[in-house]
PDB file of N, CA and C in Angstrom:
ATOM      1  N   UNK A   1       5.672   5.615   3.191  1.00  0.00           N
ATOM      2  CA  UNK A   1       6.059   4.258   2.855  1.00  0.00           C
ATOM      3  C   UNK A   1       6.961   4.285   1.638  1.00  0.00           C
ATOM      4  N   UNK A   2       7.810   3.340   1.774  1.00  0.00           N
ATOM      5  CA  UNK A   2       8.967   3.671   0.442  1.00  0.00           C
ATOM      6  C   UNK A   2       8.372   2.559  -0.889  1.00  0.00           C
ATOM      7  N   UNK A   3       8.252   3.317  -1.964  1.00  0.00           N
ATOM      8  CA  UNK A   3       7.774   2.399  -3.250  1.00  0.00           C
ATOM      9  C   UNK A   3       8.660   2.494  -4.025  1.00  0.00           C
ATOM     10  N   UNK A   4       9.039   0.543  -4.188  1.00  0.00           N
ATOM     11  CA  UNK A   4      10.437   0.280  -5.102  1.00  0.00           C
ATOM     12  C   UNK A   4       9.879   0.704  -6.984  1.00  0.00           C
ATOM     13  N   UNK A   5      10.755   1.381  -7.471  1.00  0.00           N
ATOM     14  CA  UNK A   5      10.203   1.298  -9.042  1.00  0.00           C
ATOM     15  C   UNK A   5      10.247  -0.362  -9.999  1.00  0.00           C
ATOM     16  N   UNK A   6       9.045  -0.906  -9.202  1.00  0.00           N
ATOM     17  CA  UNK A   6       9.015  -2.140 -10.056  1.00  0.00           C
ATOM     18  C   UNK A   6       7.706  -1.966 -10.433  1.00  0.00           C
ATOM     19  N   UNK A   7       7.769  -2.418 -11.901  1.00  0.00           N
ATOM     20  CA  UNK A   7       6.032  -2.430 -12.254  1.00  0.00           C
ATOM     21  C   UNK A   7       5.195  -3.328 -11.598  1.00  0.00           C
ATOM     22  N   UNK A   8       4.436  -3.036 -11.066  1.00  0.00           N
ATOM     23  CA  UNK A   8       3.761  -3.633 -10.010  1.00  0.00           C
ATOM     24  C   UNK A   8       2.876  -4.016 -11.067  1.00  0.00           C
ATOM     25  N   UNK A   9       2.712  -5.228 -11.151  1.00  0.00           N
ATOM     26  CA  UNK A   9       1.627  -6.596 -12.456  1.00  0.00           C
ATOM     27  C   UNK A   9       0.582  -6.634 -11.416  1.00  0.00           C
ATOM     28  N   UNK A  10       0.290  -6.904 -10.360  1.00  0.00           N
ATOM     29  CA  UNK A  10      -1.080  -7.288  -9.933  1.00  0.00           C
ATOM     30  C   UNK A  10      -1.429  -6.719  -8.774  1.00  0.00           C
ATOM     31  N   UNK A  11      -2.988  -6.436  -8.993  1.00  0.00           N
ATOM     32  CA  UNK A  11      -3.596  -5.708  -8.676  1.00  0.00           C
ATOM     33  C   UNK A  11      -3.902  -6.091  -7.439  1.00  0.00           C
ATOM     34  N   UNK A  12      -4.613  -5.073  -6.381  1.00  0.00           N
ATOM     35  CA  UNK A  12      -5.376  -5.625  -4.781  1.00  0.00           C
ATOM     36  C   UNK A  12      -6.159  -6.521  -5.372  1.00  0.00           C
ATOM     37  N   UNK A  13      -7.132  -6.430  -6.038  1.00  0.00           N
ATOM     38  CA  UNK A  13      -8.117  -7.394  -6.581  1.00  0.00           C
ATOM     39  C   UNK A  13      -8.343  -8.596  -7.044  1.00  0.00           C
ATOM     40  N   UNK A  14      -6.786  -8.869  -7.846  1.00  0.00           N
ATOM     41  CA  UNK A  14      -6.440  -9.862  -8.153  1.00  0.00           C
ATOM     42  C   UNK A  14      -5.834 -10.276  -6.656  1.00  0.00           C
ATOM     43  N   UNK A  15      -5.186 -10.419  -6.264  1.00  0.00           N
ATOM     44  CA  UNK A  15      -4.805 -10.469  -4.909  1.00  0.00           C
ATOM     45  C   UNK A  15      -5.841 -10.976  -4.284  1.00  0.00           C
ATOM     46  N   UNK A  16      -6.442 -10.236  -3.934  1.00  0.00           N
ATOM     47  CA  UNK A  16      -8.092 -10.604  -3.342  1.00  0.00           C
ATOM     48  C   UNK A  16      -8.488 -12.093  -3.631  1.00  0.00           C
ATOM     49  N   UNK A  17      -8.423 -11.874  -4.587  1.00  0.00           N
ATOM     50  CA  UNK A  17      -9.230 -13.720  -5.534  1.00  0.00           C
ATOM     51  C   UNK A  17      -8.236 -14.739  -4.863  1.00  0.00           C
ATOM     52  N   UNK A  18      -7.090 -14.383  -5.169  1.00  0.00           N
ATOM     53  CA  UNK A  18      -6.069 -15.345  -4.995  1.00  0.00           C
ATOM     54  C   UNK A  18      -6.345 -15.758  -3.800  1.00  0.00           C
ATOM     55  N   UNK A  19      -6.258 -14.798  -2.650  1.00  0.00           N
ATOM     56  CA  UNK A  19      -5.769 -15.046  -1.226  1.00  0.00           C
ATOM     57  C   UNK A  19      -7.081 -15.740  -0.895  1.00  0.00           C
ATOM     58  N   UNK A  20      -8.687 -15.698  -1.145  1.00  0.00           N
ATOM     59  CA  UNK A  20     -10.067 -15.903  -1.649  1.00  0.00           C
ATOM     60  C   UNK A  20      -9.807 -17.682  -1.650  1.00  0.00           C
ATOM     61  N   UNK A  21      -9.348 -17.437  -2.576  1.00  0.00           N
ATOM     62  CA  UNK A  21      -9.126 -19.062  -3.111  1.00  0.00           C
ATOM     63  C   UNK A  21      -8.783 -20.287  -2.418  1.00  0.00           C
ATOM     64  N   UNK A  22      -7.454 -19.456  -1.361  1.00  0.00           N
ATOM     65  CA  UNK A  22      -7.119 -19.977  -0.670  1.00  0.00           C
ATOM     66  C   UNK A  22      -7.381 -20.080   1.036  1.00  0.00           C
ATOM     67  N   UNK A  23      -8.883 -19.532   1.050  1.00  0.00           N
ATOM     68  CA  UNK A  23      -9.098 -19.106   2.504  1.00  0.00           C
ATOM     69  C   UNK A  23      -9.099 -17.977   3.126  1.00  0.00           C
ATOM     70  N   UNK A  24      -8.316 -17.247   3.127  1.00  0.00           N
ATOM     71  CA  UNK A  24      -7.718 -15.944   3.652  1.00  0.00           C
ATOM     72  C   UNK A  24      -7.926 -14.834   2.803  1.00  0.00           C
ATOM     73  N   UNK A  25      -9.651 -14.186   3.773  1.00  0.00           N
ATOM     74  CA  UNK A  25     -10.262 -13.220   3.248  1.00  0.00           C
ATOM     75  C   UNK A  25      -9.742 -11.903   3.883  1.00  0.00           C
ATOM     76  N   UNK A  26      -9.204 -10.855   2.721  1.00  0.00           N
ATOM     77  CA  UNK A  26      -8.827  -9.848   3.201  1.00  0.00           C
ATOM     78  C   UNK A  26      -9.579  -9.245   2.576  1.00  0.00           C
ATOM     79  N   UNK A  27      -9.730  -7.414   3.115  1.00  0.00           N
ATOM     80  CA  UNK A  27      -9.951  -5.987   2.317  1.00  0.00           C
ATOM     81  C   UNK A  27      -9.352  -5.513   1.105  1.00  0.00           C
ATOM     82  N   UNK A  28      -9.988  -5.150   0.189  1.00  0.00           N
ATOM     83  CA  UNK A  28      -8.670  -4.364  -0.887  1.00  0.00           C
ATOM     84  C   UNK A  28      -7.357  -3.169  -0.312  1.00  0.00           C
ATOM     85  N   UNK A  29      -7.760  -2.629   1.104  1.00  0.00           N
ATOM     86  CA  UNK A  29      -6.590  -2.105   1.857  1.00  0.00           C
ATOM     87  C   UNK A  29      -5.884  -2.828   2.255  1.00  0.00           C
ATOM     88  N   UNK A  30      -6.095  -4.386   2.667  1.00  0.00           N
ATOM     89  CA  UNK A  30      -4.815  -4.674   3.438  1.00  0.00           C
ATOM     90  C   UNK A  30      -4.417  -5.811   2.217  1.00  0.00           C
ATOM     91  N   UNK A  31      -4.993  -5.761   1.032  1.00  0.00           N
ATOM     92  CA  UNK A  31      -4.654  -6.458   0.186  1.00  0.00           C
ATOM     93  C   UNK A  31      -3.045  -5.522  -0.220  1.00  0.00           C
ATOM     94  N   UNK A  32      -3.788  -4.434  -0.783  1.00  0.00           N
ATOM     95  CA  UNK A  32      -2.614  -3.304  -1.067  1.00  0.00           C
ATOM     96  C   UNK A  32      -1.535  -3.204  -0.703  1.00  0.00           C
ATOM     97  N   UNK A  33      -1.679  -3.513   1.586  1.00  0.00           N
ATOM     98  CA  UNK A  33      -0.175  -3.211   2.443  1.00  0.00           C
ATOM     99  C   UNK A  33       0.326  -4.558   1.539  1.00  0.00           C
ATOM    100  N   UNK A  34      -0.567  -5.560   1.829  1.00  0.00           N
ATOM    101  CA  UNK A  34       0.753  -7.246   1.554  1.00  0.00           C
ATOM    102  C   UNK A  34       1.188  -6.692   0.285  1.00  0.00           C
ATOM    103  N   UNK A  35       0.596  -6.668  -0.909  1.00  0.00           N
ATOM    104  CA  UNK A  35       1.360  -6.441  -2.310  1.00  0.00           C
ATOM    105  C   UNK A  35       2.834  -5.620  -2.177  1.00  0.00           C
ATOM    106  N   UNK A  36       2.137  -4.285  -1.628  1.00  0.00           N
ATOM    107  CA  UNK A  36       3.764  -3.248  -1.190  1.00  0.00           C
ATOM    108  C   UNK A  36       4.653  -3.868  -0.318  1.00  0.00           C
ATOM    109  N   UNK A  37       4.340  -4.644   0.516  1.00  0.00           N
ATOM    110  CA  UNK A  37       5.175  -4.830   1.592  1.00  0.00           C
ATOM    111  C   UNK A  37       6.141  -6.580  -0.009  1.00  0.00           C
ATOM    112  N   UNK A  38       5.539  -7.266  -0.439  1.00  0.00           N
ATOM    113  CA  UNK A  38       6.075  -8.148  -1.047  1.00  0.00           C
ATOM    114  C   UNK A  38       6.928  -7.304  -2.549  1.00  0.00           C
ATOM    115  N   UNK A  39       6.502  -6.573  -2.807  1.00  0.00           N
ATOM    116  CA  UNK A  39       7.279  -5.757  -3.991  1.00  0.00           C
ATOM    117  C   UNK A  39       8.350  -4.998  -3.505  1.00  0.00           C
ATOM    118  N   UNK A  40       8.369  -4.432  -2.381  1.00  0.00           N
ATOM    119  CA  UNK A  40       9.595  -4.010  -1.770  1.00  0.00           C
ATOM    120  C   UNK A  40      10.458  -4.728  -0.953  1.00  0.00           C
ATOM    121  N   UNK A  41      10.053  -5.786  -0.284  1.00  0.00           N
ATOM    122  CA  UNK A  41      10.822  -7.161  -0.543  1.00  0.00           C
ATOM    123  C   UNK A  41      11.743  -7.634  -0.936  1.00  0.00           C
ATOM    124  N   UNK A  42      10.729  -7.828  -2.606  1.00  0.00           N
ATOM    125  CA  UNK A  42      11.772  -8.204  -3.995  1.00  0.00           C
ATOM    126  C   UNK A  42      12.503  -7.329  -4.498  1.00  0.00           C
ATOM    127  N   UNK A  43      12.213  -6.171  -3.975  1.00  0.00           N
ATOM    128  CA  UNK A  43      13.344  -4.881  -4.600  1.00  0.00           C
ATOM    129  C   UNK A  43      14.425  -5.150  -4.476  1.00  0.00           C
ATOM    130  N   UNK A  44      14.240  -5.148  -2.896  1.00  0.00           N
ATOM    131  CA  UNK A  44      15.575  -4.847  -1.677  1.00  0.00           C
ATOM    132  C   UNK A  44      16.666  -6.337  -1.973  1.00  0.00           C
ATOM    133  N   UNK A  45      15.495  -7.390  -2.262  1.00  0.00           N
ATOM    134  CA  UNK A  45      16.542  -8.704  -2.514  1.00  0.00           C
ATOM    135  C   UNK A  45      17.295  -8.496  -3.805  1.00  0.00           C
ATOM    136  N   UNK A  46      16.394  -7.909  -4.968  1.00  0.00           N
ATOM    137  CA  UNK A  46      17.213  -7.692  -6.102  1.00  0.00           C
ATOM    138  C   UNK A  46      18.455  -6.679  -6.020  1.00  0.00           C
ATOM    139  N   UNK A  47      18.225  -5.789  -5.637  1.00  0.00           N
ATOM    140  CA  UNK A  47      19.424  -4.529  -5.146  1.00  0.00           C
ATOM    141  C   UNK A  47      20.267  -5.082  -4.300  1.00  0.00           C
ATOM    142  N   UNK A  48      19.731  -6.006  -3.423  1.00  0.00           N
ATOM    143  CA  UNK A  48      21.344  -6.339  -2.202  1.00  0.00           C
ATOM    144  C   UNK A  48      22.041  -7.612  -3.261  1.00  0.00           C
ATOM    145  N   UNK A  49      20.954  -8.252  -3.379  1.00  0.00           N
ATOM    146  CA  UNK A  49      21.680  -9.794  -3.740  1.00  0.00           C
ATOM    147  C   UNK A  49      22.330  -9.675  -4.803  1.00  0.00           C
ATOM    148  N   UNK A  50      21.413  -9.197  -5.571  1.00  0.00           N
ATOM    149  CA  UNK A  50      21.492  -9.491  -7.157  1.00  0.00           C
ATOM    150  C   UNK A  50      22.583  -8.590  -8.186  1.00  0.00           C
ATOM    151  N   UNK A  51      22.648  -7.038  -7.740  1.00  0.00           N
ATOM    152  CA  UNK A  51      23.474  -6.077  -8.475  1.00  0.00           C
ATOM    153  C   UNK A  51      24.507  -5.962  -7.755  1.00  0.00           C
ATOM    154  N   UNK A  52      25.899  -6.497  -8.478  1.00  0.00           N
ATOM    155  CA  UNK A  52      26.826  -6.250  -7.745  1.00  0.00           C
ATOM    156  C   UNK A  52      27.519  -5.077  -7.248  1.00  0.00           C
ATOM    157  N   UNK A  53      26.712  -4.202  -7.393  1.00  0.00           N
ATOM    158  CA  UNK A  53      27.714  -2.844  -6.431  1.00  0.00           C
ATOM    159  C   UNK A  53      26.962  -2.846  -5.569  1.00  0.00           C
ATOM    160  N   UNK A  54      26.168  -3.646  -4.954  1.00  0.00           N
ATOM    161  CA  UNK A  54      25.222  -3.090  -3.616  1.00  0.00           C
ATOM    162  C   UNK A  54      25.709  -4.725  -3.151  1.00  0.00           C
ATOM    163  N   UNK A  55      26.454  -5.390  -3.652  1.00  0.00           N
ATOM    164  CA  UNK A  55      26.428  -7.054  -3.584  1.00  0.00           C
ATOM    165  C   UNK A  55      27.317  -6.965  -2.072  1.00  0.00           C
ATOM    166  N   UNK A  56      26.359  -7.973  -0.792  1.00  0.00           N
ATOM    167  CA  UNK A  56      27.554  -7.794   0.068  1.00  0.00           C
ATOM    168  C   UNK A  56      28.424  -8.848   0.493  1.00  0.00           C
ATOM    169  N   UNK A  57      28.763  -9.908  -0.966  1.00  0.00           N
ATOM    170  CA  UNK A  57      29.796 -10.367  -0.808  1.00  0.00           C
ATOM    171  C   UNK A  57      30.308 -10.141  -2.031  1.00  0.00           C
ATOM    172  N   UNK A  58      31.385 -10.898  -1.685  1.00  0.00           N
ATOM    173  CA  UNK A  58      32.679 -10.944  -3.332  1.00  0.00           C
ATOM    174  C   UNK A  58      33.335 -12.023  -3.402  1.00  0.00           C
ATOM    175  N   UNK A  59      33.647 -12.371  -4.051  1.00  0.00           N
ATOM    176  CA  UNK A  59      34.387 -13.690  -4.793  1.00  0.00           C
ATOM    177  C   UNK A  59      33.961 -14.633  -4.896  1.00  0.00           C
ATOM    178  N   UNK A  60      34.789 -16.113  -4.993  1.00  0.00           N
ATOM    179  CA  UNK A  60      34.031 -17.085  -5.583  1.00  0.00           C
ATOM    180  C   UNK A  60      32.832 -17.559  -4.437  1.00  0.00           C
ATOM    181  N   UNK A  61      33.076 -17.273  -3.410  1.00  0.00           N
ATOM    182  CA  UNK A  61      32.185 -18.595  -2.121  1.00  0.00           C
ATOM    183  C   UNK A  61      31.191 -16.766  -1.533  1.00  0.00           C
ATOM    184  N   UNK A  62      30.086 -17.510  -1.106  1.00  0.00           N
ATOM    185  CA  UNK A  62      29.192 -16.853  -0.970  1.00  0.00           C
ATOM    186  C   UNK A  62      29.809 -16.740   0.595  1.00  0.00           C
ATOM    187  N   UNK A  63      29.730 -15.573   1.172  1.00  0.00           N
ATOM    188  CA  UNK A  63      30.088 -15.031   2.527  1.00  0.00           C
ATOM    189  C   UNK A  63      31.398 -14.480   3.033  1.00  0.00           C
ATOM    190  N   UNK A  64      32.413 -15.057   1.490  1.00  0.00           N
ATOM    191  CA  UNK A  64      33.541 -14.426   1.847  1.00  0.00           C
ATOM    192  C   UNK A  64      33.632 -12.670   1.484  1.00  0.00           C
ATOM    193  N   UNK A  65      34.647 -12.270   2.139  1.00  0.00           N
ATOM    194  CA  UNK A  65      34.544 -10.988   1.933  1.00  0.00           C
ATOM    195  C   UNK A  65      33.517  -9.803   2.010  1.00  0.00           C
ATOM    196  N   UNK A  66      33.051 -10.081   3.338  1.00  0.00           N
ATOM    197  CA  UNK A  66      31.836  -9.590   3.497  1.00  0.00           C
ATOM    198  C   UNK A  66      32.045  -7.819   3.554  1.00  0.00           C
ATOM    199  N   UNK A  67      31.642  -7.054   3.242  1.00  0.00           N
ATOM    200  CA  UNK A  67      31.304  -5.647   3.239  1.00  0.00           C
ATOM    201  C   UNK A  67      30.795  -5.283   4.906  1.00  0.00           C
ATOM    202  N   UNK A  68      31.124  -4.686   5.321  1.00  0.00           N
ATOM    203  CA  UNK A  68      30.562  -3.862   6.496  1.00  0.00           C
ATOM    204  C   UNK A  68      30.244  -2.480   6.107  1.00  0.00           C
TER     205      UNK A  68
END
């Protein structure tokens, strides 16, 4: 499984409570997949969207100049 280098702040456990709170009782394993699967996520959005050398547009309007 690929792990983005983001400091990962919260825990399965905390997780646990949360999801708890709201109904939706999980395991601390599949607490774990959702956390990884949402931190690599936000990686991939920060790296495509966000840093412009991975950015796959350019200029002023969002979609022009798209990268292939």
């Amino acid at each position: 499984m690929f792990h983005s280098p983001i400091i990962q702040k919260i825990s399965p456990s905390q997780a646990r409570k949360v999801l708890a709170d709201n109904g939706l009782f999980v395991n601390e394993n599949e607490a774990k997949i959702m956390l990884d699967f949402l931190y690599n996520l936000a990686y991939l959005t920060k790296t495509v969207f966000y840093e412009k050398s991975n950015s796959l547009c350019t200029g002023k309007h969002r979609g022009a100049n798209k990268r292939i």
